[in-house]
C-alpha atoms as a PDB file:
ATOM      1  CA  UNK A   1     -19.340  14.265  24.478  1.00  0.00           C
ATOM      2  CA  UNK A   2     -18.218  16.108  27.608  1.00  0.00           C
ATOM      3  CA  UNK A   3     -16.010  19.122  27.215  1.00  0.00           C
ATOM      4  CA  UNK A   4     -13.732  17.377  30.009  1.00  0.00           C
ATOM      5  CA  UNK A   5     -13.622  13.573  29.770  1.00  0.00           C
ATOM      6  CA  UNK A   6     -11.772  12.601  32.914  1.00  0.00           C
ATOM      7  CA  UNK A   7     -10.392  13.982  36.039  1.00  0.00           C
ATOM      8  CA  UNK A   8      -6.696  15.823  35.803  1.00  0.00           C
ATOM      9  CA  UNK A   9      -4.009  17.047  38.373  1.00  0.00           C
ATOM     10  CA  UNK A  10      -2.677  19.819  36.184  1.00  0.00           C
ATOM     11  CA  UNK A  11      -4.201  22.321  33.918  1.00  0.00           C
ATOM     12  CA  UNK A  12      -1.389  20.920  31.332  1.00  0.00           C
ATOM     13  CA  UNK A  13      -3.481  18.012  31.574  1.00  0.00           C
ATOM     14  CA  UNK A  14      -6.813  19.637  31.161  1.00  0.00           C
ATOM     15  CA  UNK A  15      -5.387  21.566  27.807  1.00  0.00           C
ATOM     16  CA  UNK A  16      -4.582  17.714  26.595  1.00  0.00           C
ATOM     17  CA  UNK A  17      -7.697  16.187  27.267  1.00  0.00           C
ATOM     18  CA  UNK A  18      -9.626  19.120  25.724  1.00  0.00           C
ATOM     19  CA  UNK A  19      -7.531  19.062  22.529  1.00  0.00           C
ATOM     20  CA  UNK A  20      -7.059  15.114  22.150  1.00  0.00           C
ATOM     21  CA  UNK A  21     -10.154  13.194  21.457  1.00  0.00           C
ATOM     22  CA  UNK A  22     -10.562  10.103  22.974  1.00  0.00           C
ATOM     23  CA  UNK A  23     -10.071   7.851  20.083  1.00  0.00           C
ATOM     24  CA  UNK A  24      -8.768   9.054  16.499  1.00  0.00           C
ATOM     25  CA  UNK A  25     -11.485  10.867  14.792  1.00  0.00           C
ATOM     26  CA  UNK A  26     -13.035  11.142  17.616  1.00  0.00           C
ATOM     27  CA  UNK A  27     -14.973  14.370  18.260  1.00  0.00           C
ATOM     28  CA  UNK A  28     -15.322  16.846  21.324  1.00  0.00           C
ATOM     29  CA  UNK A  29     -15.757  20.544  21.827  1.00  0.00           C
ATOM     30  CA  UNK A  30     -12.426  21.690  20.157  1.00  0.00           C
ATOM     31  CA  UNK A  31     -12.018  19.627  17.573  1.00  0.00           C
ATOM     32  CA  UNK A  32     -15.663  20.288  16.306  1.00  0.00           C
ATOM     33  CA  UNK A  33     -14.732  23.791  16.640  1.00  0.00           C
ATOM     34  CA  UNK A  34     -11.251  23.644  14.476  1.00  0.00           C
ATOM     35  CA  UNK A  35     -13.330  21.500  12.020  1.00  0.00           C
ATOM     36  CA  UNK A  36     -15.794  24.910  12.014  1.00  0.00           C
ATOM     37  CA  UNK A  37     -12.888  27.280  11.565  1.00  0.00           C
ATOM     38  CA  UNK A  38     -11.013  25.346   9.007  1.00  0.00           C
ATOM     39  CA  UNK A  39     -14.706  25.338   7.019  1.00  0.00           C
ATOM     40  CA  UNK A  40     -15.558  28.900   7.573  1.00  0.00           C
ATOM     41  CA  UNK A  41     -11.904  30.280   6.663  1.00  0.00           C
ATOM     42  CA  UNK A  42     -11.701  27.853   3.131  1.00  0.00           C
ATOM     43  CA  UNK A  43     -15.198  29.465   2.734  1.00  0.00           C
ATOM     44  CA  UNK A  44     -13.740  33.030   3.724  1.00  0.00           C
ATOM     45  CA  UNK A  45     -10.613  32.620   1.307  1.00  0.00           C
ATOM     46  CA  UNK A  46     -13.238  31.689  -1.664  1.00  0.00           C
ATOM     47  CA  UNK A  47     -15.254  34.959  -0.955  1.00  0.00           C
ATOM     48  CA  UNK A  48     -12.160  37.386  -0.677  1.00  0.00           C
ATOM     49  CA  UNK A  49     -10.579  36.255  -3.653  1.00  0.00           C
ATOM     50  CA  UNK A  50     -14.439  37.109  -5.341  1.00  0.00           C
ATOM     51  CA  UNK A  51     -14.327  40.356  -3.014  1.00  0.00           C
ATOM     52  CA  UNK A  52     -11.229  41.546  -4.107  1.00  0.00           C
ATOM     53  CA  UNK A  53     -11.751  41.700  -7.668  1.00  0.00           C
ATOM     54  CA  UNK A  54     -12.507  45.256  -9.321  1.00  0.00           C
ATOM     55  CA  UNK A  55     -15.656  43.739 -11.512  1.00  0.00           C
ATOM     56  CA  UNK A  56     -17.417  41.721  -8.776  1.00  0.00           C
ATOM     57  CA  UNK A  57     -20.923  42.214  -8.071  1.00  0.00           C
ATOM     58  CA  UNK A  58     -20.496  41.779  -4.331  1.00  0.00           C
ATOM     59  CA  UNK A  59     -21.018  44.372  -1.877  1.00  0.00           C
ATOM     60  CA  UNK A  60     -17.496  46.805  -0.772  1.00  0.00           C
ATOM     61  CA  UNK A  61     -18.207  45.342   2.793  1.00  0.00           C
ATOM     62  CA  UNK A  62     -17.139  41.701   2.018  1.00  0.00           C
ATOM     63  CA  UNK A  63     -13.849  42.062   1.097  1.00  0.00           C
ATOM     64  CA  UNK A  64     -12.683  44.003   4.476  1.00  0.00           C
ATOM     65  CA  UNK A  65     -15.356  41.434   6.560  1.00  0.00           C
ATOM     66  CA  UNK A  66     -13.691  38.168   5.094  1.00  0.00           C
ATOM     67  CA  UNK A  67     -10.109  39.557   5.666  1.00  0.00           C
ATOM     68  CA  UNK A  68     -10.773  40.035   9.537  1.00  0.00           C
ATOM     69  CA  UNK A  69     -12.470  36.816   9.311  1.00  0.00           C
ATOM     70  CA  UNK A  70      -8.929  35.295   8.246  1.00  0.00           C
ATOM     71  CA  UNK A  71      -6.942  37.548  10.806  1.00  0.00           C
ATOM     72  CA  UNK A  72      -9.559  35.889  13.736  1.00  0.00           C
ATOM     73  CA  UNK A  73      -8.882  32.405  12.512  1.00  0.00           C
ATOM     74  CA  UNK A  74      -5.264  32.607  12.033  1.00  0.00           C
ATOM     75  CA  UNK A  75      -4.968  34.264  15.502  1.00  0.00           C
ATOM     76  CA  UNK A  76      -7.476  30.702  17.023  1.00  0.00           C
ATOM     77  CA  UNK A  77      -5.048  28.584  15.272  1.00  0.00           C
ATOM     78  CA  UNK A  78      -1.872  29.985  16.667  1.00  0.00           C
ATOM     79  CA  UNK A  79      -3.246  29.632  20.400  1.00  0.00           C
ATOM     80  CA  UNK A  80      -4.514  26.406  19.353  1.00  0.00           C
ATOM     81  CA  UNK A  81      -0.883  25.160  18.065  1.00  0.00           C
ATOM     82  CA  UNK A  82       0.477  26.797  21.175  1.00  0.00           C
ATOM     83  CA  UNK A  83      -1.894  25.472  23.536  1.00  0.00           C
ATOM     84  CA  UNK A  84      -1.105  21.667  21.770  1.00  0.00           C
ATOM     85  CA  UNK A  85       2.864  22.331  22.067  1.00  0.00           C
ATOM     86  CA  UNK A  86       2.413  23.538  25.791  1.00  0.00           C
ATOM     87  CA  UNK A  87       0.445  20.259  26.486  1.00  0.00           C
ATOM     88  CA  UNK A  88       1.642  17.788  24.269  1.00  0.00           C
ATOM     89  CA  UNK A  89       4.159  16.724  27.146  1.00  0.00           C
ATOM     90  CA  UNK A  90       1.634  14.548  28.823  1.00  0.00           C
ATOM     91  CA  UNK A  91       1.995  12.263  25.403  1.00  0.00           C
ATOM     92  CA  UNK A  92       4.678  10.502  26.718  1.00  0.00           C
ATOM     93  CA  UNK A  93       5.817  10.222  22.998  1.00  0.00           C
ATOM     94  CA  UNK A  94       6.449  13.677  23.252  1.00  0.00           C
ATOM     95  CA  UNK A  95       7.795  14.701  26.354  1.00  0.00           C
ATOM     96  CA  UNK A  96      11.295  16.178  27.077  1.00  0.00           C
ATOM     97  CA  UNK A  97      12.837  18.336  24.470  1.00  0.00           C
ATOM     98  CA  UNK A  98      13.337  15.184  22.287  1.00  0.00           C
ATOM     99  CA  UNK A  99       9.745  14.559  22.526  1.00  0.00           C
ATOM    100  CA  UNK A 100       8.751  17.945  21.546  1.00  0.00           C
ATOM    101  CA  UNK A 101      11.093  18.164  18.701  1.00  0.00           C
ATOM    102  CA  UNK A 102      10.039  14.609  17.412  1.00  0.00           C
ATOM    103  CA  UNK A 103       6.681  16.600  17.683  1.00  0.00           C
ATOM    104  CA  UNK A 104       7.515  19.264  15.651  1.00  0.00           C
ATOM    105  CA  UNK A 105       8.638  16.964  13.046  1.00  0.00           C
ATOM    106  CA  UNK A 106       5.665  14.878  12.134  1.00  0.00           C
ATOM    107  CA  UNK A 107       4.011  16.682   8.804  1.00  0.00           C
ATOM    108  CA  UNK A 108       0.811  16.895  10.618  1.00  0.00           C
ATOM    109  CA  UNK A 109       2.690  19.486  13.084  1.00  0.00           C
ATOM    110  CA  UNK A 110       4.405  21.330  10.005  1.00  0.00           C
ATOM    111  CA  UNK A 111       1.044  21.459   8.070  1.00  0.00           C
ATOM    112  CA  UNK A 112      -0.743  23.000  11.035  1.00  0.00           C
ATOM    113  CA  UNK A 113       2.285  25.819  11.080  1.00  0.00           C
ATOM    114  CA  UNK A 114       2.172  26.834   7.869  1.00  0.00           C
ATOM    115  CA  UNK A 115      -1.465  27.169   8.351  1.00  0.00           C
ATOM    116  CA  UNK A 116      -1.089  30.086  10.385  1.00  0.00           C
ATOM    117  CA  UNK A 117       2.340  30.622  10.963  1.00  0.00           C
ATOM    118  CA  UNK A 118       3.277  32.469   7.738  1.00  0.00           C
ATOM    119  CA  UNK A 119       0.564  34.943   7.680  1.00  0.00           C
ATOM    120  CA  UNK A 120       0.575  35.690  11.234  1.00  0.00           C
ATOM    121  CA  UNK A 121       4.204  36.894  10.530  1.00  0.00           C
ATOM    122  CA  UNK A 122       3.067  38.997   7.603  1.00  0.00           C
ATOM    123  CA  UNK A 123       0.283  40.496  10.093  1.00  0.00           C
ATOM    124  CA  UNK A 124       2.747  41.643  12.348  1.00  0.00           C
ATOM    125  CA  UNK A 125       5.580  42.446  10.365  1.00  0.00           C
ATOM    126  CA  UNK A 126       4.201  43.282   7.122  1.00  0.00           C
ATOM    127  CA  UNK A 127       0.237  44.475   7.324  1.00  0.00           C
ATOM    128  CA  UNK A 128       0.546  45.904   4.177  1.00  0.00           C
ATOM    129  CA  UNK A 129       1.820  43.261   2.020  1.00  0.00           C
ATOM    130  CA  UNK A 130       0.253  42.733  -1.654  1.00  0.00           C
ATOM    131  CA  UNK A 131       0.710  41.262  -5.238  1.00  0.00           C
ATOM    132  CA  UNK A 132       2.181  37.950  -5.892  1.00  0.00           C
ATOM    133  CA  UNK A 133       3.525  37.158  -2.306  1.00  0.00           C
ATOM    134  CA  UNK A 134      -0.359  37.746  -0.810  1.00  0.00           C
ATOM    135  CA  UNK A 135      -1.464  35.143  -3.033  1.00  0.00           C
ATOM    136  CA  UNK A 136       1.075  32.695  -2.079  1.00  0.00           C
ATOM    137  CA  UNK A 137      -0.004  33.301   1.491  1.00  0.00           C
ATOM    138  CA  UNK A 138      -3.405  32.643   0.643  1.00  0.00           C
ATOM    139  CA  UNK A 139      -2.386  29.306  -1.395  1.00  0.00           C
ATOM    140  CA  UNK A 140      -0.840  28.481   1.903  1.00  0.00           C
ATOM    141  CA  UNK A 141      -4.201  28.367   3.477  1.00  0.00           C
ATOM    142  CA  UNK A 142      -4.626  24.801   2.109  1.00  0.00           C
ATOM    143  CA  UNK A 143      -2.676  23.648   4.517  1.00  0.00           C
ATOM    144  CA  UNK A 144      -5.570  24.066   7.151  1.00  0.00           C
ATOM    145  CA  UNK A 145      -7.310  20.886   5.372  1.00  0.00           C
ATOM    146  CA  UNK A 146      -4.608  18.890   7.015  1.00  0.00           C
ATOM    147  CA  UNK A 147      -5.628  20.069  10.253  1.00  0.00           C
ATOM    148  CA  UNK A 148      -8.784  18.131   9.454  1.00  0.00           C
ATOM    149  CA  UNK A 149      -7.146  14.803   8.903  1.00  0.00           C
ATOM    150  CA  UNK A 150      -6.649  14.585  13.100  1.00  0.00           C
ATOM    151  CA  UNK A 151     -10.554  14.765  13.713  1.00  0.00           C
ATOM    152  CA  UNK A 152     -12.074  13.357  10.542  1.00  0.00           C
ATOM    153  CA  UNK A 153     -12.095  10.111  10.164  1.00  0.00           C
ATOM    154  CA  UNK A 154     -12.986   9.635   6.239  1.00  0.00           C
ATOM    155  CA  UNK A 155      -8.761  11.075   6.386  1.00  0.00           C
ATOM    156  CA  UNK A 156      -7.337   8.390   8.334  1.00  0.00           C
ATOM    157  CA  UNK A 157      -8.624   5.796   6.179  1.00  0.00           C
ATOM    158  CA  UNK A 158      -7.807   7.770   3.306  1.00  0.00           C
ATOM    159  CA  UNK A 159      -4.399   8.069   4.125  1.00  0.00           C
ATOM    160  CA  UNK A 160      -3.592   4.028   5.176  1.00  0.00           C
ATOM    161  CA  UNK A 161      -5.360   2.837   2.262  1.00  0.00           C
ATOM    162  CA  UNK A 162      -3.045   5.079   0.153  1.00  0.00           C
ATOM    163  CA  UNK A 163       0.342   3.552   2.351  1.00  0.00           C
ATOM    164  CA  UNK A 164      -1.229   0.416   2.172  1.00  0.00           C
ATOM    165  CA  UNK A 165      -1.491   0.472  -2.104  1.00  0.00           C
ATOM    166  CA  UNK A 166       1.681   2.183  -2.241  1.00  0.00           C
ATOM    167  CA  UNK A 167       3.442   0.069  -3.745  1.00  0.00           C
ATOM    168  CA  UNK A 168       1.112  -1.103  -6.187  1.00  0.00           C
ATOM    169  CA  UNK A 169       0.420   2.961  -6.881  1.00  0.00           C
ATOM    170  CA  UNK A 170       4.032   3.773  -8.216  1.00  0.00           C
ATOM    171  CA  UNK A 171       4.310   0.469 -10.280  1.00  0.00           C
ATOM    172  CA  UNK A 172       0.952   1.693 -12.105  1.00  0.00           C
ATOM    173  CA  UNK A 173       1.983   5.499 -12.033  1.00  0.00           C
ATOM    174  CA  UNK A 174       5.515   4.134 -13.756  1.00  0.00           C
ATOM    175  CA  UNK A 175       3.993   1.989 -16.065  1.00  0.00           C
ATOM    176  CA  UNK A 176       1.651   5.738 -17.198  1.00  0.00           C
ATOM    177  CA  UNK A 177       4.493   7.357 -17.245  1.00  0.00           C
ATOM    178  CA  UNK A 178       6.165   5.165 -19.892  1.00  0.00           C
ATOM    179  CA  UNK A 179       2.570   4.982 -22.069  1.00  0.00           C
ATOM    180  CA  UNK A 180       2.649   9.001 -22.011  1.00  0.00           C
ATOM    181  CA  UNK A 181       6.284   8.790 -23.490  1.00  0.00           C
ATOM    182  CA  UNK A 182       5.830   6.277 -26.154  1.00  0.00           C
ATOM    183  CA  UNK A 183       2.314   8.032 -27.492  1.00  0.00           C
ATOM    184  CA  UNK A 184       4.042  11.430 -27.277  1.00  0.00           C
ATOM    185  CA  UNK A 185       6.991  10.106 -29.566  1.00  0.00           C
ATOM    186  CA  UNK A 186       4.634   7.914 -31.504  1.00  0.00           C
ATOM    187  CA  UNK A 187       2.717  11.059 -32.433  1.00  0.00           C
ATOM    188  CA  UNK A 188       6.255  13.088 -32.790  1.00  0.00           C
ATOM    189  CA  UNK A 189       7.381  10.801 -35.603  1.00  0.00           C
ATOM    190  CA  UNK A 190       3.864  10.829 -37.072  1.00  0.00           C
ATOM    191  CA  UNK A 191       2.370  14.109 -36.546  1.00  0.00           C
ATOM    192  CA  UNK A 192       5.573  16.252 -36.098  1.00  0.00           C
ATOM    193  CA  UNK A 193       6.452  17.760 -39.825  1.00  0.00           C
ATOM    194  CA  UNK A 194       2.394  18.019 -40.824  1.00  0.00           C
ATOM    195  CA  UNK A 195       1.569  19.802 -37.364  1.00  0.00           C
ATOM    196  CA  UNK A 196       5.072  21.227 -36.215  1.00  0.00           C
ATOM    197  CA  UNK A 197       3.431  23.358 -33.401  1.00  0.00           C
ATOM    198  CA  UNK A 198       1.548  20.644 -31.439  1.00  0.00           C
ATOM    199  CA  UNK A 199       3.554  17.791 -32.505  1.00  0.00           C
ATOM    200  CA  UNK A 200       6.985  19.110 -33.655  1.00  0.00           C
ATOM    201  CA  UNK A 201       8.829  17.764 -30.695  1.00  0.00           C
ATOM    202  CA  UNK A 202       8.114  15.304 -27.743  1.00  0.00           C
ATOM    203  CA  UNK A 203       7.593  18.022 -25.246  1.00  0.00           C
ATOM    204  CA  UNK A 204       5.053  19.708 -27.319  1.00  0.00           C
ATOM    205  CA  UNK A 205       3.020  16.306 -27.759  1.00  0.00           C
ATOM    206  CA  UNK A 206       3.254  15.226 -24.343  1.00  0.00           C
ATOM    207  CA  UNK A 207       0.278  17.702 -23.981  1.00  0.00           C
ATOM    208  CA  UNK A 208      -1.895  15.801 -26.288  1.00  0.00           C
ATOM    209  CA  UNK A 209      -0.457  12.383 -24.733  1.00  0.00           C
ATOM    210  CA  UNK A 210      -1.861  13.285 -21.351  1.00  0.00           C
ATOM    211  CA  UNK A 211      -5.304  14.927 -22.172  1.00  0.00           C
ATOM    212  CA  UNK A 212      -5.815  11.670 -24.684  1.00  0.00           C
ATOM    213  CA  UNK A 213      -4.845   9.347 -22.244  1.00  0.00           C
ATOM    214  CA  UNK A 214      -6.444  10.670 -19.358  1.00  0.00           C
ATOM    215  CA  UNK A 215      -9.818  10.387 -21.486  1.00  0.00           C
ATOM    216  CA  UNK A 216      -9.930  14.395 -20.738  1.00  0.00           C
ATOM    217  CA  UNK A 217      -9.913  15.003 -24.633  1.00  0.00           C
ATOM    218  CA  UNK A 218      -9.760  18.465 -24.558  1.00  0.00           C
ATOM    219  CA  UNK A 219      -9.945  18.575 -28.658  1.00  0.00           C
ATOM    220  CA  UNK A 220      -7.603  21.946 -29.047  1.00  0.00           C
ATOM    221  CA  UNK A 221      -4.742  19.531 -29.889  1.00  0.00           C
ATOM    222  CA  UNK A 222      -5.359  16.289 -32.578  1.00  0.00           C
ATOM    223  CA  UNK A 223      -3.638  14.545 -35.351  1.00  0.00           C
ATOM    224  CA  UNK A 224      -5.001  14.949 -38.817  1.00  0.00           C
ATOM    225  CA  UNK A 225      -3.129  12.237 -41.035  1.00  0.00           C
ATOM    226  CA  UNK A 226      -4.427   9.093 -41.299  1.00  0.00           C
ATOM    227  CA  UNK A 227      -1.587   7.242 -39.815  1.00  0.00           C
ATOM    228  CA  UNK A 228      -1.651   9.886 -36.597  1.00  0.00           C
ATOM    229  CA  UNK A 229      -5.643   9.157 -36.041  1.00  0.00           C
ATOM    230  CA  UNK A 230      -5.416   5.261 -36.377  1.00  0.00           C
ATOM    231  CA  UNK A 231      -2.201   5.770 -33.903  1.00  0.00           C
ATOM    232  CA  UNK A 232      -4.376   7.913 -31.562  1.00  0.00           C
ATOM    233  CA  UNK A 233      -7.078   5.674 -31.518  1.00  0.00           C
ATOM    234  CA  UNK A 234      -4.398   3.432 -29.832  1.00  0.00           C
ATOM    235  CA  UNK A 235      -3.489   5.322 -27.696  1.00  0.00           C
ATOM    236  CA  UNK A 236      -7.225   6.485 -26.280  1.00  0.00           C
ATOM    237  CA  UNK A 237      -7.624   2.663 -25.584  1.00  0.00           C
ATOM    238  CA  UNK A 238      -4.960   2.278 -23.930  1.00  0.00           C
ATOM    239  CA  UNK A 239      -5.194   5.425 -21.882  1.00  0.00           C
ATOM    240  CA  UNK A 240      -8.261   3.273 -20.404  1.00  0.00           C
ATOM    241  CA  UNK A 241      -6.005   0.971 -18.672  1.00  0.00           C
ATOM    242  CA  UNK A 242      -4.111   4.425 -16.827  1.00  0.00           C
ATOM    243  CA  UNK A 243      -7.483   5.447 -15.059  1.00  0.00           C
ATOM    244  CA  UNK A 244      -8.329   1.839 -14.251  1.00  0.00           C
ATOM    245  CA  UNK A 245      -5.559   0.249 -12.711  1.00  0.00           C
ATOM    246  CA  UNK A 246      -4.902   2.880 -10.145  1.00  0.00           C
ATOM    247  CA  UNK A 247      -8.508   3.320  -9.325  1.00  0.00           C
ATOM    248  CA  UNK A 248      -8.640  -0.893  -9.031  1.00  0.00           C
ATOM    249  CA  UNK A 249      -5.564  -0.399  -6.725  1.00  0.00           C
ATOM    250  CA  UNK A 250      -7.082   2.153  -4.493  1.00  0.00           C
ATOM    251  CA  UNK A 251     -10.555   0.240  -4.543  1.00  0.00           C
ATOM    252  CA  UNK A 252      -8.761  -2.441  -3.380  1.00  0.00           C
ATOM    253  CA  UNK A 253      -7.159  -1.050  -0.418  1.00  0.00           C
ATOM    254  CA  UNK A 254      -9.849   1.134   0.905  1.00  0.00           C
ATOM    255  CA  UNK A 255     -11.858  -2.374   0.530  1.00  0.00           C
ATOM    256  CA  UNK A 256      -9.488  -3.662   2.773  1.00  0.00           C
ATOM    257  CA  UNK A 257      -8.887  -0.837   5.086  1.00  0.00           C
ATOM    258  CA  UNK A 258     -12.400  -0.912   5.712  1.00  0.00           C
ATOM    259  CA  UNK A 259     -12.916  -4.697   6.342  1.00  0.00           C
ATOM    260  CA  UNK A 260     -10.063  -4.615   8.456  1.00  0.00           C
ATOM    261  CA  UNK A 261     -11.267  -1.768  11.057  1.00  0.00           C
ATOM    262  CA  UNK A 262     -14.737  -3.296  11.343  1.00  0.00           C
ATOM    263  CA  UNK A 263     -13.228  -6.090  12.595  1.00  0.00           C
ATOM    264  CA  UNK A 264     -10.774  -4.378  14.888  1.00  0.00           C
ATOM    265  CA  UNK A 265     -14.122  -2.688  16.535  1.00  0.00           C
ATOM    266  CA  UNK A 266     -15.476  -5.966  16.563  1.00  0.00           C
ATOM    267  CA  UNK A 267     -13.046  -7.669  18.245  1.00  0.00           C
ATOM    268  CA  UNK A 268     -12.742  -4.332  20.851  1.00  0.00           C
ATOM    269  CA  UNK A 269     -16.388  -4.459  21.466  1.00  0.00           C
ATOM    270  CA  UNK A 270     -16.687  -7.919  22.069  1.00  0.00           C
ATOM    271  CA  UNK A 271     -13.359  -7.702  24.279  1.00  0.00           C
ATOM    272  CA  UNK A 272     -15.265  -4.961  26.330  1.00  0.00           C
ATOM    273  CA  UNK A 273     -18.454  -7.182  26.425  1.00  0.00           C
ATOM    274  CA  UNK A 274     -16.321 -10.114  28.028  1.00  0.00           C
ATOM    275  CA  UNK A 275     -14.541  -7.603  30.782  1.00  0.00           C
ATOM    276  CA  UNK A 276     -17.890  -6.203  31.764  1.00  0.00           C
ATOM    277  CA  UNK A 277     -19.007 -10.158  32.019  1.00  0.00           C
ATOM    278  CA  UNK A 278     -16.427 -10.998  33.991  1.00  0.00           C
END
């Protein structure tokens, strides 16, 4: 695709084309270049927190080469954001300061701040910042997967199929929720004076409710009465049911999703076909 898809009067214009694609999930220069930068600096944050540990193998070079690797990226991303704000006026969505507030608000905007945003400040303000506060910043780099969700497709589809199953999703999550309480109590009642520190109180057995249920079966925590393993049998079945449903649910939807876009290009293709005819 082109680097510049159409003619413009103003360079605001230019910056809009270059950072919009034409269709969402659509790709051009830019946005296969944030996709690259979001890649390289999740691939960067994996390496430094290797690099900066005092028993790693790696070579002293790659922890000060993947923090300058961050300190490039974050700077891209804020003239990226600020190159999008500046611009963003020719969506007419977004123009005026109402526009560009309503902007500011959607959680794509806010995820693509914190992607940069904090750390930038703590590169400026505080270069020498360590211990528990760096490693926040760093968590905060998972924010740069949502920049992602405007270029990649696979995101968009994840993302209606989940709105579309919504409710469907918190009637199964509510109905887990109450099998996790009863098997935690049901093992409480059972379990709790033979095995006091797994099972003496609800809160302690909700830990062996939700690895047995989930069918992750860790095996640190089980009952040992009779009684507790026929009642934990139980409740392994049934834990089948708290996988399934939601995964039917979101099965469903993508299903759905799917079916329903392929149609939508359908219909615009053949709509296209019939203008050209005509």
């Amino acid at each position: 695709m082109p680097l510049i898809k159409r003619k413009h009067n103003t360079a605001k214009a230019y910056a809009h084309d270059w950072l919009e694609p034409d269709t969402p999930g659509g790709l051009n220069f830019f946005s296969g270049l944030i996709i690259t930068l979001v890649l390289v600096s999740l691939a960067s944050l994996a390496l430094e927190t290797e690099a900066a540990r005092a028993d790693t193998p790696m070579p002293a070079w790659l922890l000060p080469t993947t923090q300058w690797v961050n300190v490039v990226i974050v700077v891209l991303f804020a003239i990226e954001f600020a190159l999008r704000f500046w611009s963003e006026g020719e969506n007419p969505r977004h123009a005026g300061l109402a526009g560009r507030l309503r902007f500011l608000a959607q959680p794509i905007t806010i995820a693509d701040v914190l992607a940069f945003l904090p750390e930038l400040i703590v590169m400026l303000f505080v270069p020498h910042l360590a211990g528990g506060w760096l490693a926040a910043l760093r968590a905060l780099r998972l924010f740069r997967l949502f920049k992602l969700a405007r270029y990649v497709p696979a995101f968009a589809i994840v993302g209606a199929a989940v709105a579309r199953a919504w409710a469907p999703l918190m009637a199964a999550l509510a109905v887990a929720g109450a099998q996790l309480y009863v098997a935690a109590m049901l093992l409480f009642f059972i379990e709790g004076e033979s095995k006091p520190e797994a099972f003496g109180s609800i809160a302690r057995a909700m830990w062996w409710a939700i690895v047995t249920l989930t069918t992750v079966g860790y095996g640190d925590v089980y009952p040992e009465t009779v009684i507790g393993r026929i009642a934990a049998g139980l409740v392994a079945l049934a834990g089948i049911g708290i996988v399934a449903m939601p995964t039917g649910i979101l099965a469903s939807a993508f299903a759905e999703e799917f079916r329903e876009r392929h149609e939508r290009q359908a219909r615009a293709a053949k709509d296209a076909e019939s203008e050209a005819a005509e």
